[in-house]
C-alpha atoms as a PDB file:
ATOM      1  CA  UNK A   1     -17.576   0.500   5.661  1.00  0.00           C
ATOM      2  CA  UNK A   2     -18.758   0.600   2.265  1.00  0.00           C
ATOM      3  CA  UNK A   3     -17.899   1.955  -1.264  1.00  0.00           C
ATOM      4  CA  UNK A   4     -20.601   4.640  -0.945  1.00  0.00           C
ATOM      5  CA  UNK A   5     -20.127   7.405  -3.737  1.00  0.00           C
ATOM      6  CA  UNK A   6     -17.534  10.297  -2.542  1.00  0.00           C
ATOM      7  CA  UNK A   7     -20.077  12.438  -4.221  1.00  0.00           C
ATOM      8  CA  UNK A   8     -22.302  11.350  -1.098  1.00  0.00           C
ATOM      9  CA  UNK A   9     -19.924  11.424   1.397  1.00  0.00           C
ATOM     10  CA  UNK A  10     -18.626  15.633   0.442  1.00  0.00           C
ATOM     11  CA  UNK A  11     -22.549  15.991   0.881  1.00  0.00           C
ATOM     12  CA  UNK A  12     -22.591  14.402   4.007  1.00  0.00           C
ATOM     13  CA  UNK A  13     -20.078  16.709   5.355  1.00  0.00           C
ATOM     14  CA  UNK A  14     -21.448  19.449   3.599  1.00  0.00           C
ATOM     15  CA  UNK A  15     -24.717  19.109   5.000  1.00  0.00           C
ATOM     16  CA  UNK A  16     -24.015  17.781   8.229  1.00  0.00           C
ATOM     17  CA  UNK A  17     -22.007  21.642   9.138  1.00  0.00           C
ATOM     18  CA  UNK A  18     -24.666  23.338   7.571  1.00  0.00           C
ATOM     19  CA  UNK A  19     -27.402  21.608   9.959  1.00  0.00           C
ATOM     20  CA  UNK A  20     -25.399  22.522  12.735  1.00  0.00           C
ATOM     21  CA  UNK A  21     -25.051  25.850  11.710  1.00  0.00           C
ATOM     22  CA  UNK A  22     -28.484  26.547  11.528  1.00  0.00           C
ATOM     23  CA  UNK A  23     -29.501  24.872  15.030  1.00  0.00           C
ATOM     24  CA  UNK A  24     -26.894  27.307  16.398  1.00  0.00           C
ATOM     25  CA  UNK A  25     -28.659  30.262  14.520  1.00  0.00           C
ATOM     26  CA  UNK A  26     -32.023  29.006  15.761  1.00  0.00           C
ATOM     27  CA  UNK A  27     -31.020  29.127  19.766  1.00  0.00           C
ATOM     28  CA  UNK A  28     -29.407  32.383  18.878  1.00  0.00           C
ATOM     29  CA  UNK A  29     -32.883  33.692  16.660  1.00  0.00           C
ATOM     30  CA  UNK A  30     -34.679  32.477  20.062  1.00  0.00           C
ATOM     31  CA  UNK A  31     -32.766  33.887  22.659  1.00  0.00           C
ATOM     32  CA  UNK A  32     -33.154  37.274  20.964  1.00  0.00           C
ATOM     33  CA  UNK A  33     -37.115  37.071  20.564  1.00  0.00           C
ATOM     34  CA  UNK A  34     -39.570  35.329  18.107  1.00  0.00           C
ATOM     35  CA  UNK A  35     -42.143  36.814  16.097  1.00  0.00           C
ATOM     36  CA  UNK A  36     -44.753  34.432  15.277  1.00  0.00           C
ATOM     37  CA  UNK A  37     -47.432  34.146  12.801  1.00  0.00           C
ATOM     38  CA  UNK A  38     -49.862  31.425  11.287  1.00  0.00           C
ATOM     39  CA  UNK A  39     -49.591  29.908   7.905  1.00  0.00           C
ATOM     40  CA  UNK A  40     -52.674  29.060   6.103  1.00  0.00           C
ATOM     41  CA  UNK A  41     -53.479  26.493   7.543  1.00  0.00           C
ATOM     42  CA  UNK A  42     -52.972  27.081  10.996  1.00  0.00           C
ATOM     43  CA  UNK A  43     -49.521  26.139  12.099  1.00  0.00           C
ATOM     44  CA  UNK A  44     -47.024  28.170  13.463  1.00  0.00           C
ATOM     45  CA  UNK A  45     -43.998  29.754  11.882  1.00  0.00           C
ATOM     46  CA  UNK A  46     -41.293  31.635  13.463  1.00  0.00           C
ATOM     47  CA  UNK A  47     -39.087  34.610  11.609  1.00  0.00           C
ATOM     48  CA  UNK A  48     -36.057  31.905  12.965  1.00  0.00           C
ATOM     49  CA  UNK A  49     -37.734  29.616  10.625  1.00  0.00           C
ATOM     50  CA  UNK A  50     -37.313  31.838   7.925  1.00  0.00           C
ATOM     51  CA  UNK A  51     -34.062  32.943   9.095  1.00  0.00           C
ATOM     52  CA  UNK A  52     -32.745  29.519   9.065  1.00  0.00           C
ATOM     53  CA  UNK A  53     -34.456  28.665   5.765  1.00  0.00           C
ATOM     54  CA  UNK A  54     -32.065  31.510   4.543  1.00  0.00           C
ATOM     55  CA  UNK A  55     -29.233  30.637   6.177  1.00  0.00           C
ATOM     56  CA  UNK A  56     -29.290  26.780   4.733  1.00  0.00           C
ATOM     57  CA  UNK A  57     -30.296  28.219   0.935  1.00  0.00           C
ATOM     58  CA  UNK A  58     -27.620  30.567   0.799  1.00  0.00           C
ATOM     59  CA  UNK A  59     -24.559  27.773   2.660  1.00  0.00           C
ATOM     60  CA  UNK A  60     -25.794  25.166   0.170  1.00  0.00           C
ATOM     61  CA  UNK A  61     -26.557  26.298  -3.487  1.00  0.00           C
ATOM     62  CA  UNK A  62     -23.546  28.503  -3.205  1.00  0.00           C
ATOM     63  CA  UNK A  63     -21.640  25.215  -2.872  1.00  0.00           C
ATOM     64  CA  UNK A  64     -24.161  22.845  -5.058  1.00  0.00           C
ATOM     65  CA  UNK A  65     -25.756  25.453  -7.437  1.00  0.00           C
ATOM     66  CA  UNK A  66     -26.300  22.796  -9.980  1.00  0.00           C
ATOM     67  CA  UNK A  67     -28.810  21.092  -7.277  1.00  0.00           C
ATOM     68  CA  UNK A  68     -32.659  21.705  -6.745  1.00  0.00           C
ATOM     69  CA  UNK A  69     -34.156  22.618  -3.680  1.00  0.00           C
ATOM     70  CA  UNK A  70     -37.539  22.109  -1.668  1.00  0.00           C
ATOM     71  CA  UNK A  71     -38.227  23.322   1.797  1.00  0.00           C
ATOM     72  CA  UNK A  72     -41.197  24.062   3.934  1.00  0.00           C
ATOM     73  CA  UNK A  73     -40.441  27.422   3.729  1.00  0.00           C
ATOM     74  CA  UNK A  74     -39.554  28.431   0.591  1.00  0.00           C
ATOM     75  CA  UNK A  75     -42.211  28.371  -2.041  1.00  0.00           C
ATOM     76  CA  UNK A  76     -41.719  25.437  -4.693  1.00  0.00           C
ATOM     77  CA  UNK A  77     -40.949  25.323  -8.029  1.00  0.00           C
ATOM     78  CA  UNK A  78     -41.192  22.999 -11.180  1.00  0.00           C
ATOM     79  CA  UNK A  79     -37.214  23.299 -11.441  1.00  0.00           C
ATOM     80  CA  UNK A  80     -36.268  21.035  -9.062  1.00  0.00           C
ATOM     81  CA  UNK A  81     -37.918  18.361 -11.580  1.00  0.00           C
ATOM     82  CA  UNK A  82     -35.350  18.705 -13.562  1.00  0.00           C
ATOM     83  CA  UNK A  83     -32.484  18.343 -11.273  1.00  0.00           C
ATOM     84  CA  UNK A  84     -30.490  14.809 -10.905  1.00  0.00           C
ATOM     85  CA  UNK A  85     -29.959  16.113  -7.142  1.00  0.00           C
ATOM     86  CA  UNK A  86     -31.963  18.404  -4.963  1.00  0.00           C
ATOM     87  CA  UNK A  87     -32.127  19.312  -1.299  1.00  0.00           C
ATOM     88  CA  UNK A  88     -35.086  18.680   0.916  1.00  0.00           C
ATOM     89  CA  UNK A  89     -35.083  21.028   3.787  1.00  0.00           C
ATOM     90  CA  UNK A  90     -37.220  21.777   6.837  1.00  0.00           C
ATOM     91  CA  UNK A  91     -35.467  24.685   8.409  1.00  0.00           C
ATOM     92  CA  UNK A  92     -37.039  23.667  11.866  1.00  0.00           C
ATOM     93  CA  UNK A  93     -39.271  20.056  12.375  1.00  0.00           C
ATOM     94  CA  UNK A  94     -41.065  20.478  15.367  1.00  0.00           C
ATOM     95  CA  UNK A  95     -41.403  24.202  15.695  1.00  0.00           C
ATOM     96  CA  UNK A  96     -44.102  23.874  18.524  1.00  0.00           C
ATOM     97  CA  UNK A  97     -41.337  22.377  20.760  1.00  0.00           C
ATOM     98  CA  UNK A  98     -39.147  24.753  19.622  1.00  0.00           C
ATOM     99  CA  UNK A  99     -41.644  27.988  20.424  1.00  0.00           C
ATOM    100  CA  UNK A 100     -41.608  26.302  24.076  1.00  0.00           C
ATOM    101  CA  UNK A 101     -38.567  25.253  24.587  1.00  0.00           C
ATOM    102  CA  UNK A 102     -38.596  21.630  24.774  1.00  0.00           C
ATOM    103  CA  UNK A 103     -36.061  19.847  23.521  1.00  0.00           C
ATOM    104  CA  UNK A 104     -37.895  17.578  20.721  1.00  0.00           C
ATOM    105  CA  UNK A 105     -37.014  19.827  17.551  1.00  0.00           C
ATOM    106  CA  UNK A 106     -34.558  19.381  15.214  1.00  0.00           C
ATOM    107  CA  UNK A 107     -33.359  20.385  11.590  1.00  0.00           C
ATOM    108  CA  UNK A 108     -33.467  17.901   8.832  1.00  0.00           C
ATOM    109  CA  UNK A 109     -31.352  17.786   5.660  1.00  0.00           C
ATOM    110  CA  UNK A 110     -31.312  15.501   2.612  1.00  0.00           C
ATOM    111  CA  UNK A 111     -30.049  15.508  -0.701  1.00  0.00           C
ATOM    112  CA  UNK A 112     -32.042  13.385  -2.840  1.00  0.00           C
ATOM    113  CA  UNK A 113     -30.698  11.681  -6.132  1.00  0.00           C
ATOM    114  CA  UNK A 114     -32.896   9.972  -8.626  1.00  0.00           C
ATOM    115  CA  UNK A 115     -36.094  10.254  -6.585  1.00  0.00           C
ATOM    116  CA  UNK A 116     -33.943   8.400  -3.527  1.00  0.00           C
ATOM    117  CA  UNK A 117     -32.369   9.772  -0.428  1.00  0.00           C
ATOM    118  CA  UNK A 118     -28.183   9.526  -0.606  1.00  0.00           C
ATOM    119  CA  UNK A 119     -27.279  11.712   2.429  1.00  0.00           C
ATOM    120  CA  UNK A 120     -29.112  13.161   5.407  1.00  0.00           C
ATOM    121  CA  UNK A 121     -28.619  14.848   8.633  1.00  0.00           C
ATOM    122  CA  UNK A 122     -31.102  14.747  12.016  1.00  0.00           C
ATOM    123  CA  UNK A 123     -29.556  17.714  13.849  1.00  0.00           C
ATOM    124  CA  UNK A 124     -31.715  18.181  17.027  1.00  0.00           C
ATOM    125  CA  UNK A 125     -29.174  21.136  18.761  1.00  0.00           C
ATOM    126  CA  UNK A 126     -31.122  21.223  22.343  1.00  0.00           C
ATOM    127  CA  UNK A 127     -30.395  17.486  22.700  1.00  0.00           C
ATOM    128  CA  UNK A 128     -26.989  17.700  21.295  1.00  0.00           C
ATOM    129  CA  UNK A 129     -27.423  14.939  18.864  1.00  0.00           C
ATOM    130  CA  UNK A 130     -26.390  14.718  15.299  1.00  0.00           C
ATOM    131  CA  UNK A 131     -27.920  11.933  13.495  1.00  0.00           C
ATOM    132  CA  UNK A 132     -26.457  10.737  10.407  1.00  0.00           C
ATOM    133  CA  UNK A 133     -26.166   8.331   6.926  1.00  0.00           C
ATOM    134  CA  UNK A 134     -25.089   8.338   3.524  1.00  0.00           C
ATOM    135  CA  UNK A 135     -26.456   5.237   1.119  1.00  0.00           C
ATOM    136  CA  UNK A 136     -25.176   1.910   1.920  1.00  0.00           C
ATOM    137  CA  UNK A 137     -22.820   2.980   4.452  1.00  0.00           C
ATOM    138  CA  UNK A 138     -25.065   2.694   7.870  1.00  0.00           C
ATOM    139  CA  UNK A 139     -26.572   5.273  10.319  1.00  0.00           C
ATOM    140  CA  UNK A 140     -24.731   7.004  13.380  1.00  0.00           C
ATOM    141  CA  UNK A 141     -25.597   9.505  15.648  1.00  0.00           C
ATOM    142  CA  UNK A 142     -23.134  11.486  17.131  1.00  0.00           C
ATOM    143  CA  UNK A 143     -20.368   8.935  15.872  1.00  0.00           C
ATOM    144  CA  UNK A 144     -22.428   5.797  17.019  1.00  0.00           C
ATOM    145  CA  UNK A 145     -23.380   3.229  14.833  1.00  0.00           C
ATOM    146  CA  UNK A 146     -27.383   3.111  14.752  1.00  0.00           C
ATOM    147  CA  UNK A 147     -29.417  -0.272  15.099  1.00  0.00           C
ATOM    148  CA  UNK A 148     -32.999  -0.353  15.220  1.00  0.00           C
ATOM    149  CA  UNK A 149     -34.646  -2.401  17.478  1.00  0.00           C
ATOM    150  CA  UNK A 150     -34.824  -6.552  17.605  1.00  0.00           C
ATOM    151  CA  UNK A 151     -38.265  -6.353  19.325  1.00  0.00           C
ATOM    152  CA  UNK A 152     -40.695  -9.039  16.920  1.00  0.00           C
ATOM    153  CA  UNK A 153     -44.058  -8.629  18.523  1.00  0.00           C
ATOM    154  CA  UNK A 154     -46.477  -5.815  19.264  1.00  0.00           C
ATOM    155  CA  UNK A 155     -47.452  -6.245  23.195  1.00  0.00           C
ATOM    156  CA  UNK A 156     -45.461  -4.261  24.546  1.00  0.00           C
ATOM    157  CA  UNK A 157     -43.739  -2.475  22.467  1.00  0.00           C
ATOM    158  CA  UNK A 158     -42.886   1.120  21.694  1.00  0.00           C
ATOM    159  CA  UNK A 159     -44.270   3.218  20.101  1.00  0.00           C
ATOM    160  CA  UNK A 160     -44.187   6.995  18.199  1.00  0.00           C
ATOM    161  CA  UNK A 161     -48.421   7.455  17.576  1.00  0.00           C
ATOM    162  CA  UNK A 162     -51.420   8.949  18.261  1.00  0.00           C
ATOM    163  CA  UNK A 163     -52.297   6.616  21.311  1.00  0.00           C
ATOM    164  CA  UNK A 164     -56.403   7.762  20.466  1.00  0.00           C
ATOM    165  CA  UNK A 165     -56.548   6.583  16.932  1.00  0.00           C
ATOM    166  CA  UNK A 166     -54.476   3.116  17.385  1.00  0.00           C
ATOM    167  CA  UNK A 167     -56.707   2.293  20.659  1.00  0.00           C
ATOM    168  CA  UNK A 168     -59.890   4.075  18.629  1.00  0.00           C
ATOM    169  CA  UNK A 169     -62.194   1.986  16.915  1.00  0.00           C
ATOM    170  CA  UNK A 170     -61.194   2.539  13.887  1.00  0.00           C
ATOM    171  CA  UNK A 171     -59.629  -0.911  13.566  1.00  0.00           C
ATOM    172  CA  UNK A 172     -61.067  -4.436  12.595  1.00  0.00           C
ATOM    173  CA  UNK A 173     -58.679  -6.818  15.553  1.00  0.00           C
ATOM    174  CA  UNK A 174     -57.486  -4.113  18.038  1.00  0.00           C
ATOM    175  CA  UNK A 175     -54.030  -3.391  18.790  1.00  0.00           C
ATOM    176  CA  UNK A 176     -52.146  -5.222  21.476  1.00  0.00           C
ATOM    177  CA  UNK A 177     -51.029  -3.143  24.705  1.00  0.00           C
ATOM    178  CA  UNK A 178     -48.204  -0.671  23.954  1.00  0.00           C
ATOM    179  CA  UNK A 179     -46.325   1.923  25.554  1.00  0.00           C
ATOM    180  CA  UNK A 180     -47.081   5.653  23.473  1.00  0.00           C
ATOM    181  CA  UNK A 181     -44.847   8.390  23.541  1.00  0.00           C
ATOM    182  CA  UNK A 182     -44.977  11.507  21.611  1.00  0.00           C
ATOM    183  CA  UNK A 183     -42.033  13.722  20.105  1.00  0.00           C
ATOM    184  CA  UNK A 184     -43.083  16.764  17.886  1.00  0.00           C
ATOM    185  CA  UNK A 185     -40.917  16.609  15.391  1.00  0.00           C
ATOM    186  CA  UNK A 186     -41.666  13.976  12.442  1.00  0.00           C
ATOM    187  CA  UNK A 187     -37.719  13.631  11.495  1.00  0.00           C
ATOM    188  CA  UNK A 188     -36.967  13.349  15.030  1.00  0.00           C
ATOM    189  CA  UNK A 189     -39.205  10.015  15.933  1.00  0.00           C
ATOM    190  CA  UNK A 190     -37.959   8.568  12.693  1.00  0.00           C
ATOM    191  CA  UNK A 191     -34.220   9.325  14.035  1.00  0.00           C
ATOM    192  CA  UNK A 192     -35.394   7.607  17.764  1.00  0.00           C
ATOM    193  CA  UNK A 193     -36.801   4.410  15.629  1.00  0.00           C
ATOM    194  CA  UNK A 194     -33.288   4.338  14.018  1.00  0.00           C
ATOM    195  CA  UNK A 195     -31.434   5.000  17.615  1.00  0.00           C
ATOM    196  CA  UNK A 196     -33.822   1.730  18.472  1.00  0.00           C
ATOM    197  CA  UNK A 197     -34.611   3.714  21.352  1.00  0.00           C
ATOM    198  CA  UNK A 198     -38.697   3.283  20.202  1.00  0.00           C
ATOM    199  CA  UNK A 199     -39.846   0.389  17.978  1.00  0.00           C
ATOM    200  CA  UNK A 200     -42.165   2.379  15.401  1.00  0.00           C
ATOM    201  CA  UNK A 201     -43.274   5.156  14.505  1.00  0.00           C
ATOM    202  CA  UNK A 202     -47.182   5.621  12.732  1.00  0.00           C
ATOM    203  CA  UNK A 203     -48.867   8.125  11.362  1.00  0.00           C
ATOM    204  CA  UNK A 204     -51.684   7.675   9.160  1.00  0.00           C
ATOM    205  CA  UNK A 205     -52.282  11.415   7.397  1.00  0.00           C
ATOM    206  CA  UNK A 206     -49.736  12.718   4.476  1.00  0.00           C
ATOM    207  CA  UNK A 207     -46.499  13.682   5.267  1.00  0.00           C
ATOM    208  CA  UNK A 208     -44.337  16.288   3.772  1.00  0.00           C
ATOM    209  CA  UNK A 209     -41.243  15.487   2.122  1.00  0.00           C
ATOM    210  CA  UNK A 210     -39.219  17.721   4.038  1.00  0.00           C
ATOM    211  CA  UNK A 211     -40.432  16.415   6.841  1.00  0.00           C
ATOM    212  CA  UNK A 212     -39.437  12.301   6.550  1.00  0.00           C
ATOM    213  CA  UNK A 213     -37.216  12.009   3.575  1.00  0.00           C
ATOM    214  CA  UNK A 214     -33.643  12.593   6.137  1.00  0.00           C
ATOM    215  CA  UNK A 215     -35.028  10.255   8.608  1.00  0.00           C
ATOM    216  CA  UNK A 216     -36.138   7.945   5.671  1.00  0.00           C
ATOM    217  CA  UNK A 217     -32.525   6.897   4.610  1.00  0.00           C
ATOM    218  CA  UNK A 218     -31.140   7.039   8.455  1.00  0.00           C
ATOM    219  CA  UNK A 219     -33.873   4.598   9.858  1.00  0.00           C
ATOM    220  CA  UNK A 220     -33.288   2.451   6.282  1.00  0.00           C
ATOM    221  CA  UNK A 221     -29.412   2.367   6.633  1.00  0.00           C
ATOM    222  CA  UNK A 222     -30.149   1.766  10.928  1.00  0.00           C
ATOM    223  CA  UNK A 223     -32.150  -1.381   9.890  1.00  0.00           C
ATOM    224  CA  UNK A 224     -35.330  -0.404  10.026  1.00  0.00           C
ATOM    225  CA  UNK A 225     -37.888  -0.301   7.511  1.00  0.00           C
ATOM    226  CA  UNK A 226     -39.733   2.667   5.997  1.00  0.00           C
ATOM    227  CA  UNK A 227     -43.340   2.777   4.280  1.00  0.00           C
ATOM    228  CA  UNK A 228     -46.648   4.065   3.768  1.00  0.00           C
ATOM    229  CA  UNK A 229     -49.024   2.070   5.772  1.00  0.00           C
ATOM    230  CA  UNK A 230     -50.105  -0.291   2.685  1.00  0.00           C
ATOM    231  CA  UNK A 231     -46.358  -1.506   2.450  1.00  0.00           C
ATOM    232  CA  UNK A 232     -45.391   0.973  -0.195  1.00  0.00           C
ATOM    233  CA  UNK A 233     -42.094   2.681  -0.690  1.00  0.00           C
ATOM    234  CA  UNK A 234     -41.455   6.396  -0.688  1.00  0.00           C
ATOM    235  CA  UNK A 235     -40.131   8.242  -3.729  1.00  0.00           C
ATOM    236  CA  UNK A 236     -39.393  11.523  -3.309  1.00  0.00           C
ATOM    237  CA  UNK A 237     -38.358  14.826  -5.497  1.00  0.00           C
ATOM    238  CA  UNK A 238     -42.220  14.262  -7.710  1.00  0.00           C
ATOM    239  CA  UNK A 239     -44.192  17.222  -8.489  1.00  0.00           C
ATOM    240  CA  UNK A 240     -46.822  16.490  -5.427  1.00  0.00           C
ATOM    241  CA  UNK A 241     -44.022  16.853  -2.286  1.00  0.00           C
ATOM    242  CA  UNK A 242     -46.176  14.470   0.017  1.00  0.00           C
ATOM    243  CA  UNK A 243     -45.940  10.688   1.210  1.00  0.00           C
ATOM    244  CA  UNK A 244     -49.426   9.178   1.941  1.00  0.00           C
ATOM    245  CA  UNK A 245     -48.670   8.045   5.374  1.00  0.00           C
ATOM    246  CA  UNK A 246     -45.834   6.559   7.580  1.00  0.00           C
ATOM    247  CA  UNK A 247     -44.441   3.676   8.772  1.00  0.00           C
ATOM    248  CA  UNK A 248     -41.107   3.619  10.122  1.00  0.00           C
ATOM    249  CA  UNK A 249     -40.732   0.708  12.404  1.00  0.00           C
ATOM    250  CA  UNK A 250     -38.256  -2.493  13.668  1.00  0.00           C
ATOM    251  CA  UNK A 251     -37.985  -4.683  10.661  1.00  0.00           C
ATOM    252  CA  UNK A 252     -39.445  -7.439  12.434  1.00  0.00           C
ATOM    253  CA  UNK A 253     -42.517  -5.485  13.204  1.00  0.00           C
ATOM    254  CA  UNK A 254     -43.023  -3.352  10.162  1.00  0.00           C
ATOM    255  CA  UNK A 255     -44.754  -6.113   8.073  1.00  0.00           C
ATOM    256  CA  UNK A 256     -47.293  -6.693  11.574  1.00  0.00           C
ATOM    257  CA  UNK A 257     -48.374  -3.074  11.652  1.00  0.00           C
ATOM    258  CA  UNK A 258     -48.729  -3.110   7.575  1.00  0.00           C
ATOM    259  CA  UNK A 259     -51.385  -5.626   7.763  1.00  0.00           C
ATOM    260  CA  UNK A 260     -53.005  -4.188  10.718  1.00  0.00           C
ATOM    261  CA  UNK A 261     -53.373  -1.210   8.376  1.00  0.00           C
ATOM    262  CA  UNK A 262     -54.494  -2.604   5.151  1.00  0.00           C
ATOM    263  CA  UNK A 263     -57.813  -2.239   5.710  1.00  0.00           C
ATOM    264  CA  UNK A 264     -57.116   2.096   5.982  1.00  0.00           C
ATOM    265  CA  UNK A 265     -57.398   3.436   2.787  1.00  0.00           C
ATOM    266  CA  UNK A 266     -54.905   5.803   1.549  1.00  0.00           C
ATOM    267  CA  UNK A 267     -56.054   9.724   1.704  1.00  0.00           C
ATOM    268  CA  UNK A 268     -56.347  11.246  -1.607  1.00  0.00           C
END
């Protein structure tokens, strides 16, 4: 399609078997039996989490060992700072659906040059899908080219959000009807919004890099447009791994939902 950089496209590949790989090593981890523990904060981890988090470290720095790395379940360090190109992992988005096995998990890969995402996988292995882009070259999933959706108004449309904050009264004009869904995995709504198969997708909190910045550059290269919710872009690979919030929605109704939202402050 493009000229994208071959240096993007080996990633691609690279990534894109090493995503499936792990999804194949997570059914196997669960078919075998789980333990399960709490992190600090109260969410659940697996040992497959850890297992795949293993898995992808190994497969990937023994190929780029010049490349940084940051994953929800490895502990971070400074170094990746100082790397041109790092990975952004999360071994298993979604690992409530994935303890109870529904289908709405999936494992998300980047590699992020510059502070931008370049390549990235959506593997979601109970669904069989394998979404994909490199920079400047479009999305796919499964080997079909990704558009998000045309939809340029609110009534109606559909949306990835907490249905009890948006019809809450948190907000100055209220929202419009629309039709909420909810999918566990953070890298997996962003990969629907791409698919156009939902119009947005809005969450207000902090999001982890590992969790958004694969389906950053596939809803991006898909058309769709990808923000906090004041309108600002992401940059990733900075010493503080978060985004303040997300909006990844339609280009037509991305700008609508940012000004619904300016009057939010950003968390802290």
């Amino acid at each position: 399609m493009t000229g994208a950089d071959p240096d993007w496209r080996e990633d691609l590949a690279l990534i894109r078997q090493a995503a499936q790989a792990a999804g194949d090593l997570a059914l196997s981890e669960r078919e075998a039996g789980l333990k399960v523990w709490s992190k600090s904060g109260g969410s659940p981890v697996t040992s497959a989490d850890m297992a795949v988090d293993r898995l992808l470290r190994d497969t990937l720095l023994s190929v780029r060992p010049d490349y940084g790395w940051l994953s929800e379940e490895t502990a971070d360090s400074p170094e990746r700072l100082d790397r041109r190109r790092i990975f952004v992992v999360d071994p298993i988005d979604g690992t409530v659906a994935y303890m109870k096995n529904r289908p709405w998990w999936c494992v998300p890969i980047a590699v992020i040059e510059d502070g931008r995402p370049v390549a990235a996988v959506i593997h979601a292995p109970a669904l069989n899908e394998t979404y994909e882009a490199v920079l400047g070259d479009g999305a796919r999933m499964n080997g079909r080219t990704l558009h998000a959706s045309d939809v340029e108004t609110l009534d109606d449309a559909a949306m990835l959000a907490d249905a009890r904050l948006m019809e809450g009264p948190l907000w100055p004009e209220p929202w419009p009807p629309m039709r909420f869904e909810k999918r566990n995995a953070i890298a997996y709504r962003m990969a629907l919004v791409a698919a156009g198969a939902f119009d947005a997708a809005v969450a207000l909190t902090p999001k982890w890099d590992w969790d958004v910045a694969a389906g950053a550059l596939i809803a991006a290269e898909a058309g769709a447009r990808v923000t906090d919710h004041h309108g600002e872009a992401w940059r990733f690979n900075r010493p503080d791994p978060r985004q303040a919030s997300l909006v990844c929605a339609a280009p037509a109704l991305h700008p609508l939902i940012v000004a619904r939202c300016a009057t939010i402050p950003l968390a802290p």
